[in-house]
Protein backbone atom coordinates (compact mmCIF):
# COMPACT_ATOMS: atom_id res chain seq x y z
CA UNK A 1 -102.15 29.43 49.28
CA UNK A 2 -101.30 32.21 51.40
CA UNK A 3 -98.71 29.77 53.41
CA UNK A 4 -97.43 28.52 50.14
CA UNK A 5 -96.49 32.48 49.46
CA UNK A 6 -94.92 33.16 52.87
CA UNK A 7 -92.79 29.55 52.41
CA UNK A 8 -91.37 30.82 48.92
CA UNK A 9 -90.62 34.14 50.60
CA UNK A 10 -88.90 33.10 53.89
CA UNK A 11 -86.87 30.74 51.66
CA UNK A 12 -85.33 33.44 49.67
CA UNK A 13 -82.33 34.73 50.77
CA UNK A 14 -80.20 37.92 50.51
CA UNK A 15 -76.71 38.22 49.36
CA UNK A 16 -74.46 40.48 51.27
CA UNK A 17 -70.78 40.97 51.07
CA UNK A 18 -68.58 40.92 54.38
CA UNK A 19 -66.51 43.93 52.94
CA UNK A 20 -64.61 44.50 56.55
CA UNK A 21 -63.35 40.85 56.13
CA UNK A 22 -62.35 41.81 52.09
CA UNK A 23 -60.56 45.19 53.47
CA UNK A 24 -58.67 43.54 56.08
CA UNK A 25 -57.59 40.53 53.47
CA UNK A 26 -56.48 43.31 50.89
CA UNK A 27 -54.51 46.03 53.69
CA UNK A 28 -52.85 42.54 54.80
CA UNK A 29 -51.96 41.84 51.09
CA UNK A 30 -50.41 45.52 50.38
CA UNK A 31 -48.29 45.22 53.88
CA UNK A 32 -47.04 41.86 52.56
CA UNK A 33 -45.82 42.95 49.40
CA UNK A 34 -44.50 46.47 50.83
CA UNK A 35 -42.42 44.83 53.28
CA UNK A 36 -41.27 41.46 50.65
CA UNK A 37 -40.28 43.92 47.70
CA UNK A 38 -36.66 44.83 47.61
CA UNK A 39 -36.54 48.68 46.37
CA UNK A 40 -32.68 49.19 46.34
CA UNK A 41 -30.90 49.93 42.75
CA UNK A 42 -28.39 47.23 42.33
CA UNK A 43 -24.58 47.60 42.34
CA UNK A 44 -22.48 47.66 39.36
CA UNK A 45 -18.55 46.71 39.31
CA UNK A 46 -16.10 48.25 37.48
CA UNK A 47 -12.58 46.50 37.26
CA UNK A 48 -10.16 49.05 38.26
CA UNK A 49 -7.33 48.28 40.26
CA UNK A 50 -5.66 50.68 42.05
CA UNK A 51 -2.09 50.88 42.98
CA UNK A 52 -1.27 49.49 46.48
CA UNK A 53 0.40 52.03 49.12
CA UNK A 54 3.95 51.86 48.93
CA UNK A 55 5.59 49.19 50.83
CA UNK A 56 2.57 47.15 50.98
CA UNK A 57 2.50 44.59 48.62
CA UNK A 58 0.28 41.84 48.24
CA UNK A 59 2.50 38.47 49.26
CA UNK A 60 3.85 37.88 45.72
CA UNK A 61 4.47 34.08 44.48
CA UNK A 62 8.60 34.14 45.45
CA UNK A 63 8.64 32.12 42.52
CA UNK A 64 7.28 34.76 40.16
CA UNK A 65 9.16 36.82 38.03
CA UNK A 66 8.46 40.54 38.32
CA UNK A 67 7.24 41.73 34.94
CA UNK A 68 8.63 45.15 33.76
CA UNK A 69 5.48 47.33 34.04
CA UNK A 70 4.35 49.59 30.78
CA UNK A 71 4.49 53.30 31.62
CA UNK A 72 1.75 55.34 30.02
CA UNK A 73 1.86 59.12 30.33
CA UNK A 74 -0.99 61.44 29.22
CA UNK A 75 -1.01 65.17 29.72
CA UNK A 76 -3.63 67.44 29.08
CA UNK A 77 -2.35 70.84 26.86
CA UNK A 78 -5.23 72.94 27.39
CA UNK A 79 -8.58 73.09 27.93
CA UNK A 80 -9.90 71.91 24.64
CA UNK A 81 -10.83 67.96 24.40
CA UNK A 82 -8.08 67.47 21.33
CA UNK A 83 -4.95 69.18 23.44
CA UNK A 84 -3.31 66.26 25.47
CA UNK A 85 -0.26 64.40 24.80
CA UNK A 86 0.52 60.77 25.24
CA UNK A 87 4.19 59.10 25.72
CA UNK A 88 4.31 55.55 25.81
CA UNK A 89 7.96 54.66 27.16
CA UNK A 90 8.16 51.47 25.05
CA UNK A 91 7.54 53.26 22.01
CA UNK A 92 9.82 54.82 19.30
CA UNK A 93 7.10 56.57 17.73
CA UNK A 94 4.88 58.24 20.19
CA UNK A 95 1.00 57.69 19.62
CA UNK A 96 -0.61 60.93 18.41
CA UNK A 97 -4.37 60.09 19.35
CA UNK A 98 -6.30 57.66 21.43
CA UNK A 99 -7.11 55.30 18.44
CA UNK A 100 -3.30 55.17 17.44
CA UNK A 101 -2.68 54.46 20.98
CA UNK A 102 -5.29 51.58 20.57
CA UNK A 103 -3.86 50.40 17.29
CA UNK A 104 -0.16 50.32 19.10
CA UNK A 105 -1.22 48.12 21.78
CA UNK A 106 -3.22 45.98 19.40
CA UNK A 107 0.19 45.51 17.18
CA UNK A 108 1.89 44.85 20.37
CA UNK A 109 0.10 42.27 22.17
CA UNK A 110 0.81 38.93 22.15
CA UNK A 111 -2.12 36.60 20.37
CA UNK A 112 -2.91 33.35 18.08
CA UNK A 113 -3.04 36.09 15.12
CA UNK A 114 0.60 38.30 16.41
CA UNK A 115 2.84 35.92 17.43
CA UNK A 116 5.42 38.82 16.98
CA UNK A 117 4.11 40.75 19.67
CA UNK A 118 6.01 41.96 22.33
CA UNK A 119 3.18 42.62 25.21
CA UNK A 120 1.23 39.48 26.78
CA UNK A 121 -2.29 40.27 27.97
CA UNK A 122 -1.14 39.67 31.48
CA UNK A 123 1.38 42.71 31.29
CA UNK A 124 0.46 45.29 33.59
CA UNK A 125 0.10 48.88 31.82
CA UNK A 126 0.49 51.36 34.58
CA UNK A 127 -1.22 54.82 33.13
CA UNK A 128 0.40 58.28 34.62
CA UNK A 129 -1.82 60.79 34.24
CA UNK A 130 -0.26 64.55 34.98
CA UNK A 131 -1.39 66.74 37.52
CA UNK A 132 -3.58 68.97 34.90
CA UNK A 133 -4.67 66.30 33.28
CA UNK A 134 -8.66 65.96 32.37
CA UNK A 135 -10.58 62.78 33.55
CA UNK A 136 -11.89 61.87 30.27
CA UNK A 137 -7.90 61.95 28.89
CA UNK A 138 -7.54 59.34 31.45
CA UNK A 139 -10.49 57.47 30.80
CA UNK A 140 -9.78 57.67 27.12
CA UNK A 141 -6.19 56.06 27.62
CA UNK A 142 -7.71 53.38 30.44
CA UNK A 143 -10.87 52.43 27.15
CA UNK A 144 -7.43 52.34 24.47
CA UNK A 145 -5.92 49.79 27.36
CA UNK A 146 -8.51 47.56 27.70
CA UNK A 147 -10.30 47.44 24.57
CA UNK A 148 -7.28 45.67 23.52
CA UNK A 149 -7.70 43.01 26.20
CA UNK A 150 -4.83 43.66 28.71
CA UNK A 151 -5.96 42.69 32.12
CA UNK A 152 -3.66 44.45 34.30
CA UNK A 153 -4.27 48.22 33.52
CA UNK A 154 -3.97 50.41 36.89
CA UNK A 155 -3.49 54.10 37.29
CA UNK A 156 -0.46 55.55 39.06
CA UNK A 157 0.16 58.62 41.00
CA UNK A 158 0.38 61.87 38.91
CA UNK A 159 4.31 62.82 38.84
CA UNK A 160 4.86 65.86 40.68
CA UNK A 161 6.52 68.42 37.91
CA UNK A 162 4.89 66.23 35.59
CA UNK A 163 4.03 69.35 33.41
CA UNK A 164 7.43 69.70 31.94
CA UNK A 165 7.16 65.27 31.26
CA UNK A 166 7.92 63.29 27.84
């Protein structure tokens, strides 16, 4: 009986866990992921184009007609957000506020509702803002341009003297 004891205890074994093995397998797993995992913000584009030194000029299609370019002007009169001034030199009326700026270019674009527009999409809008003038004036007169869907809005050099402008 006493070697029927020492069989059933020889034949029981202990668990143990290899936990250098499970350390290396997990420090291998963090270094993986570290090194796979990508951490730089992405990008974003903004469609801006802006006006091309004088003199150099993309190579233009010689069969292309050059379109006569829509001249924007917007001048800041003071300090306060409401103070600015835009002149449109198309316009008889000139546009008193951003939205009646927006609503001018709507009435004036060419689409399957206006056929009596005078502006296609594809006109480019240049947009003059003065030497004083604040960024979100500019901004504010680039948002009137293309919320209305014309796709060639750039900005153009402030006028010098452009204080005393239309």
């Amino acid at each position: 009986m006493r070697e029927a004891k020492k069989r059933g205890a020889a034949t029981k074994s202990v668990m143990n866990l290899n936990l250098v093995a499970m350390i290396d397998v997990v420090f291998l797993l963090l270094m993986y992921f570290l090194l796979a995992t990508n951490f730089s913000i992405g990008e974003e584009m903004f469609s801006i184009t802006m006006p091309a030194p004088l003199g150099h000029a993309p190579n233009p299609d010689p069969f292309d007609l050059p379109d006569q370019p829509v001249v924007i002007r917007v001048e800041s009169l003071g300090p306060d957000r409401a103070q600015y001034q835009i002149h449109v030199d198309i316009a008889v009326t000139q546009p008193t506020s951003f939205d009646e700026l927006s609503r001018l270019l709507r009435q004036w674009r060419v689409s399957p509702e206006n056929s009596e527009g005078i502006l296609f999409p594809e006109t480019p809008i240049l947009i003059q803002p003065g030497t004083s003038c604040r960024w979100d004036h500019a901004i504010s007169t680039l948002n009137a341009c293309l919320r209305q869907q014309y796709t060639k809005v750039q900005f153009m050099e402030p006028e010098t003297g452009s204080e005393n402008a239309p």
